[in-house]
Protein backbone atom coordinates (compact mmCIF):
# COMPACT_ATOMS: atom_id res chain seq x y z
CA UNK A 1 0.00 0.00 0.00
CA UNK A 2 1.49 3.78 -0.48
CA UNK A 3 2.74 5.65 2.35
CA UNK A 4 0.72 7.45 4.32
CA UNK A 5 0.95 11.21 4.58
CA UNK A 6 2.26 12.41 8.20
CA UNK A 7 0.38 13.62 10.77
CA UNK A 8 0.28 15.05 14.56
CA UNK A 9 -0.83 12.86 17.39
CA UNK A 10 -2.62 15.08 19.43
CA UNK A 11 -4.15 14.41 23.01
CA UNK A 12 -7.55 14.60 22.81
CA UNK A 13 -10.39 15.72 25.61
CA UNK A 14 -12.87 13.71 27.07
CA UNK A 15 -15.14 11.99 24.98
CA UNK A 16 -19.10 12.28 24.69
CA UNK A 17 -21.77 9.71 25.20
CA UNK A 18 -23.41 8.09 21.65
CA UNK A 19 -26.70 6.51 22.22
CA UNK A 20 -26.75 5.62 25.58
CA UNK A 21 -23.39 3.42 25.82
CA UNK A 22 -21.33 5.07 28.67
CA UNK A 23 -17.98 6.51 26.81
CA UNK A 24 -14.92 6.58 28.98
CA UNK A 25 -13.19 9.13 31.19
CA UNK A 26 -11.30 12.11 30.28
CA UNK A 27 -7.66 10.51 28.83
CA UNK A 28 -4.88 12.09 30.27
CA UNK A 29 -2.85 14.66 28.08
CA UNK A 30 0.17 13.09 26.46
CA UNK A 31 2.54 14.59 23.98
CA UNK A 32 2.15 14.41 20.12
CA UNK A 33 4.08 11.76 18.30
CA UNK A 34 4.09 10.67 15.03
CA UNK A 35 1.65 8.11 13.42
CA UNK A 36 2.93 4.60 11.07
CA UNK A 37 4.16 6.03 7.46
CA UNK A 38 5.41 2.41 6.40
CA UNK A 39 3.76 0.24 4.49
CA UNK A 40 5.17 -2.72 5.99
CA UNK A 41 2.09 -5.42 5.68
CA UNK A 42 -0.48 -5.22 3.10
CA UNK A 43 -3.80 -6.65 3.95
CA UNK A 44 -5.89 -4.10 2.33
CA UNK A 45 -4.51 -4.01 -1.85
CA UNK A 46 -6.67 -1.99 -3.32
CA UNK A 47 -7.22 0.39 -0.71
CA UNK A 48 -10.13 -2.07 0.49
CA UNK A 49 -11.38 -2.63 3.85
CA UNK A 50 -9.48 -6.11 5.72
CA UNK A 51 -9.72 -7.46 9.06
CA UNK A 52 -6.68 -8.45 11.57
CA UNK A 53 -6.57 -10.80 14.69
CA UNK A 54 -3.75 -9.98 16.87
CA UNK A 55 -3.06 -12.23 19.89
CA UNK A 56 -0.58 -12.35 23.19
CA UNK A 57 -0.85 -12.72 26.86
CA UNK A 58 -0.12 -8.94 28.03
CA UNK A 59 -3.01 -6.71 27.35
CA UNK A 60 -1.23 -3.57 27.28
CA UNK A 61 1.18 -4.77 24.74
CA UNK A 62 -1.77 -6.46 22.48
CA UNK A 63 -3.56 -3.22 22.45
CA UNK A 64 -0.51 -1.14 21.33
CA UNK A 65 0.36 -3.48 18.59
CA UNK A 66 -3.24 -3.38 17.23
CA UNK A 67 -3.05 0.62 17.26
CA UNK A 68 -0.38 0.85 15.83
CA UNK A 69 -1.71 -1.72 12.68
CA UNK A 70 -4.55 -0.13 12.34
CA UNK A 71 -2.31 3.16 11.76
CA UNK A 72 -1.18 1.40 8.77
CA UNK A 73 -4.89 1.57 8.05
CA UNK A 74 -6.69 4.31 8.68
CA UNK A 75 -3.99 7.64 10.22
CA UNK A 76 -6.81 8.54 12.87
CA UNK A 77 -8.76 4.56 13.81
CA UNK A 78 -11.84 4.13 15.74
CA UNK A 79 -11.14 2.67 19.22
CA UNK A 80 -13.85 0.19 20.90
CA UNK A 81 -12.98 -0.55 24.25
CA UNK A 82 -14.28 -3.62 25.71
CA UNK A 83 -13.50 -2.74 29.33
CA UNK A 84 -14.26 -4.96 32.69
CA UNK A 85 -14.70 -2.30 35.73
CA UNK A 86 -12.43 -5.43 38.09
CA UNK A 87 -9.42 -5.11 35.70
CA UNK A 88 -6.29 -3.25 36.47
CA UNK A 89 -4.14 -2.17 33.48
CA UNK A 90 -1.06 -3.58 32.78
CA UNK A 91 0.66 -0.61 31.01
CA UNK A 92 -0.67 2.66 29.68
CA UNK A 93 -2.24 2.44 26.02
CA UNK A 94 -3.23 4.96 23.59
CA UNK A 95 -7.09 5.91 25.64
CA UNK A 96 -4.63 6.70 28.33
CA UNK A 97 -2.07 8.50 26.49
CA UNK A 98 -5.05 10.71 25.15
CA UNK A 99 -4.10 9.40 21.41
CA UNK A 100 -7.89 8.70 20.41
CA UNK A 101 -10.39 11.81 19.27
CA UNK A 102 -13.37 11.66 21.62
CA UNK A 103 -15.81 11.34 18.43
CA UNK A 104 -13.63 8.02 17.70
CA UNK A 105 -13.69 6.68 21.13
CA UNK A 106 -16.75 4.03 21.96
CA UNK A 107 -16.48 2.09 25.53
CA UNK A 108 -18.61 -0.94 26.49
CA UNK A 109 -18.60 -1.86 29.74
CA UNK A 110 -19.38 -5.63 30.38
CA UNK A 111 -20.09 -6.04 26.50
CA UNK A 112 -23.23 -3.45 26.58
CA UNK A 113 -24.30 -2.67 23.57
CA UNK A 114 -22.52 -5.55 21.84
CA UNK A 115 -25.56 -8.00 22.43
CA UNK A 116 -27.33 -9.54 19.47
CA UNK A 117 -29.82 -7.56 18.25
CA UNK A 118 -33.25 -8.72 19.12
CA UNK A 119 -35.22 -10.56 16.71
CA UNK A 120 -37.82 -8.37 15.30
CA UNK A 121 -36.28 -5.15 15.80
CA UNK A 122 -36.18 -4.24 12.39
CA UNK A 123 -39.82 -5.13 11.41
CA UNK A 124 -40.39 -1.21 11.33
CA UNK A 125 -37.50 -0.70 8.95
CA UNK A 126 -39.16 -3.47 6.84
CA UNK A 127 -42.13 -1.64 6.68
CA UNK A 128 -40.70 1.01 4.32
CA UNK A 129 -38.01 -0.64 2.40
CA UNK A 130 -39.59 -0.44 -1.23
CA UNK A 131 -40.37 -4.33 -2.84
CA UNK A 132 -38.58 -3.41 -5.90
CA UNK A 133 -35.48 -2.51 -3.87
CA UNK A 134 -32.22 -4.95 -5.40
CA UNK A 135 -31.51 -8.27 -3.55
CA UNK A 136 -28.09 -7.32 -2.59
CA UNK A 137 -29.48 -3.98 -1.23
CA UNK A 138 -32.15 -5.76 1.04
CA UNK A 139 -29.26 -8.07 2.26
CA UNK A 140 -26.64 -5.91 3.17
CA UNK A 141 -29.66 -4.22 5.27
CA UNK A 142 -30.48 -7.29 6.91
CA UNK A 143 -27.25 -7.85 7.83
CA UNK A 144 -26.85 -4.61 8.97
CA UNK A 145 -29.51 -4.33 11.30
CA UNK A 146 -28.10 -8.19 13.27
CA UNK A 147 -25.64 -6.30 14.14
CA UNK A 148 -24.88 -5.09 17.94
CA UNK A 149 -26.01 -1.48 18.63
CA UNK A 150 -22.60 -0.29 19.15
CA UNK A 151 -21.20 -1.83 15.84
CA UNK A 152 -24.51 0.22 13.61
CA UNK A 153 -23.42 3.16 15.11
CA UNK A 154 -19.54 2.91 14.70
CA UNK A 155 -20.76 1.91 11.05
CA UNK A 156 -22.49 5.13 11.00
CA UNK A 157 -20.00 7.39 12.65
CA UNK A 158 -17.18 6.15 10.06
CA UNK A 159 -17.82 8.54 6.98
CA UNK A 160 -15.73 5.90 4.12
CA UNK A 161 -16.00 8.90 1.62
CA UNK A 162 -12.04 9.54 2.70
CA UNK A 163 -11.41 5.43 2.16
CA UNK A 164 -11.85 2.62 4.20
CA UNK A 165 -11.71 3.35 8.38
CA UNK A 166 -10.36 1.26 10.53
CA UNK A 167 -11.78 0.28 13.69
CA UNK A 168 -9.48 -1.42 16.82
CA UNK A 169 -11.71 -3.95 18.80
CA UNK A 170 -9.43 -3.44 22.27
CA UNK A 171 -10.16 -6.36 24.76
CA UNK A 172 -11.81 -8.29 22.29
CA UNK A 173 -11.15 -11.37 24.57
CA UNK A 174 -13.95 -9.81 27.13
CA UNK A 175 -16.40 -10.09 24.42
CA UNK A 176 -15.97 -12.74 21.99
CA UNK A 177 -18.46 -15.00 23.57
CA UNK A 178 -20.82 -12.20 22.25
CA UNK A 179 -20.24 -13.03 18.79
CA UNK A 180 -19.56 -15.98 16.63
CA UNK A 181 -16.75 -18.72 17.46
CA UNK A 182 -16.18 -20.37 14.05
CA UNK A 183 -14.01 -19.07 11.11
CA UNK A 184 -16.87 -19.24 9.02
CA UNK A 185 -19.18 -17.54 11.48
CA UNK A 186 -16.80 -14.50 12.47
CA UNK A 187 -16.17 -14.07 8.44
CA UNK A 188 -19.74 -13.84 7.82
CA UNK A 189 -19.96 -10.69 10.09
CA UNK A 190 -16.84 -9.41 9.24
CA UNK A 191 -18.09 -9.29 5.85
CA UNK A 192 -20.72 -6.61 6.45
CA UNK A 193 -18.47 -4.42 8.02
CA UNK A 194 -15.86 -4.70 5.49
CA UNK A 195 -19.28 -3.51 2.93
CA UNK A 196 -19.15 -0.95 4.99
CA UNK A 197 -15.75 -0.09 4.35
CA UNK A 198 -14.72 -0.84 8.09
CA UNK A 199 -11.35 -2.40 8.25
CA UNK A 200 -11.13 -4.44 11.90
CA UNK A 201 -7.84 -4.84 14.13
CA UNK A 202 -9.00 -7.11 16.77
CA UNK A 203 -7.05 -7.07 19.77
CA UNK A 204 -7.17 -10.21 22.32
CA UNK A 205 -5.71 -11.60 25.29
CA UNK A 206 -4.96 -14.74 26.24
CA UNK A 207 -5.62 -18.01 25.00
CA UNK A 208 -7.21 -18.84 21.56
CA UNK A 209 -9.40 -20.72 19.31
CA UNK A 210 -9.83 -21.38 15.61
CA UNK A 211 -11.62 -18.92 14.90
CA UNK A 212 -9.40 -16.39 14.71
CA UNK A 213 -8.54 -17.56 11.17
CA UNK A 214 -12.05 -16.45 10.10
CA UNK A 215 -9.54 -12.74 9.93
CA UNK A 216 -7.60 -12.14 6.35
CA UNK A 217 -4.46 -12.04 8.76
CA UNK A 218 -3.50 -13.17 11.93
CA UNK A 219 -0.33 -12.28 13.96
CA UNK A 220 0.98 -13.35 17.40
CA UNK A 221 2.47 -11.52 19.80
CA UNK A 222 5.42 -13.21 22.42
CA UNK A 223 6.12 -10.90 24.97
CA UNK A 224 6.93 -11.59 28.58
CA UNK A 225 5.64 -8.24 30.31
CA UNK A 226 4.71 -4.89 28.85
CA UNK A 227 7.97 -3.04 30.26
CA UNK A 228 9.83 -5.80 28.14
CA UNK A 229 7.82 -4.79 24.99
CA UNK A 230 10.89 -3.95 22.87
CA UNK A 231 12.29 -7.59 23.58
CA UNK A 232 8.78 -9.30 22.39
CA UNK A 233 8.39 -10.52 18.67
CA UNK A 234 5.13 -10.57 16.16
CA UNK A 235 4.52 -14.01 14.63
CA UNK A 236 1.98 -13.87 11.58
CA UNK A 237 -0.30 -16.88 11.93
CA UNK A 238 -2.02 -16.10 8.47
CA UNK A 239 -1.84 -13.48 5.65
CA UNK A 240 0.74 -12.87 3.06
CA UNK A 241 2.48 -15.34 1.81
CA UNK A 242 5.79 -13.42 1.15
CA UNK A 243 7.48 -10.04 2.33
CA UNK A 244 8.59 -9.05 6.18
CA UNK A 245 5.16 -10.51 7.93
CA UNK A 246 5.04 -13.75 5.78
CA UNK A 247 3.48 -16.73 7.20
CA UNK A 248 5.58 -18.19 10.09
CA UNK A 249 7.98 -15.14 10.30
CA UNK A 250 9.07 -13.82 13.24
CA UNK A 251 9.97 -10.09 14.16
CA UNK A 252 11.08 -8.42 17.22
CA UNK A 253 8.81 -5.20 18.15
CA UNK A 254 11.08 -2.92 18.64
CA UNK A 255 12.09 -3.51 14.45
CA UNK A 256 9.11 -2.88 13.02
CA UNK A 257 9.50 1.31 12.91
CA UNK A 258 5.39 1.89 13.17
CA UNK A 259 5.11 -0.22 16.23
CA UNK A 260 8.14 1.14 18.03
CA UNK A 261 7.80 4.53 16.96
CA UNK A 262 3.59 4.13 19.44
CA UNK A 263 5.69 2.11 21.86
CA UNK A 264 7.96 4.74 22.49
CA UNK A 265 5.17 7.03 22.65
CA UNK A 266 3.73 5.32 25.36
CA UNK A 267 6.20 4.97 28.03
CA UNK A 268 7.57 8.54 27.13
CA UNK A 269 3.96 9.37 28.35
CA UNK A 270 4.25 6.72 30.90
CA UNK A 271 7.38 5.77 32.15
């Protein structure tokens, strides 16, 4: 993909509240930095929306890694923050650091608004969609509407007329029970975002499943604690099959010049 043009990290103040889901607390002020301008993996050719799994058992250091992909994406990403009021955070991360525009930043606490939509929510809706309207039209609406509440609005917060957005899923371990386990299952809703030109950067702790591969590409992250970050490594699982990130390669954090350039961003913040 071409370089992306630079830009100013700016902190950003508190966010609002979007439909009734509870946004999170004013970030602390950090100090501009400077976003990814490498192209070093390429999931999106064509400038089309993709989706990314990324994996490892420090939270802190999962959600950093994910930013800074979805950088590569999209120079200002959405943020959904799957937060869990008993946690305590293992390292600072870019909510923290003040890194994410309020109008980009959507919190659910204990996965609300990420439920499945009811079943027969959208009989209104089908009450004035015109009978001669194409088939494709009436499905992307149906899949649109079995979507979570949270996800429809993201989807309509993300203007694509600038290109495909990309949206980081942080925590996405606290709510994947919310949402399909199979490949097949998470590609299926994946798909309707990507129609929506939503690129996803899931972030998730902890252990695994299959499903994961239902993502275009997959990466790993081996890291003992997040202090250690620049020692840890990024495995790719699935994706390209040639290039720096090919499948089964192996490279330390602290190489990749997008990822260390956030990660050095963050503990400059917060040492």
């Amino acid at each position: 993909m071409p370089e992306l043009p630079d830009a100013q990290r700016v902190p950003q103040p508190s966010p609002r509240t979007v439909a009734g889901v509870r946004k999170g607390k004013p970030p602390r002020p950090g100090p501009p930095g400077r976003p990814v301008t490498e192209a070093l993996f390429s999931p999106n050719r064509g400038n089309q929306p993709t989706t990314v799994y990324v994996s490892g058992p420090v939270r802190s250091v999962v959600n950093g890694v994910a930013f800074a992909l979805a950088e590569m994406l999209d120079l200002t990403p959405y943020w959904l923050d799957a937060r869990d009021s008993k946690a305590t955070p293992d390292g600072p991360d870019p909510v923290t650091t003040g890194w994410i525009p309020p109008d980009r930043l959507f919190i659910s606490e204990g996965g609300k608004g990420l439920e499945q939509a009811p079943v027969g929510a959208d009989k209104a809706l089908w009450s004035i969609v015109r009978s001669d309207e194409p088939a494709e039209v009436l499905s992307h609406l149906n899949n649109f509407l079995h979507l979570p509440q949270l996800i429809q609005e993201i989807i309509s917060a993300a203007d694509p007329a600038g290109g495909p957005r990309a949206l980081v899923v942080a925590n996405s371990d606290r709510v994947a029970h919310l949402f399909p386990r199979t490949a097949d299952g998470l590609q299926r809703v994946l798909a309707t975002l990507a129609a929506a030109s939503l690129s996803i950067v899931a972030a998730h702790t902890g252990p695994t499943t299959p499903g994961r591969f239902g993502f275009a590409t997959v990466f790993r992250v081996e890291v003992g604690r997040a202090a250690n970050w620049m020692e840890g490594t990024l495995v790719c699982e699935q994706g390209t099959g040639k290039g720096s990130f090919a499948v089964g390669r192996s490279n330390r954090l602290s190489d990749v010049p997008g990822i260390a350039r956030v990660f050095r961003g963050l503990y400059a913040t917060n040492p």
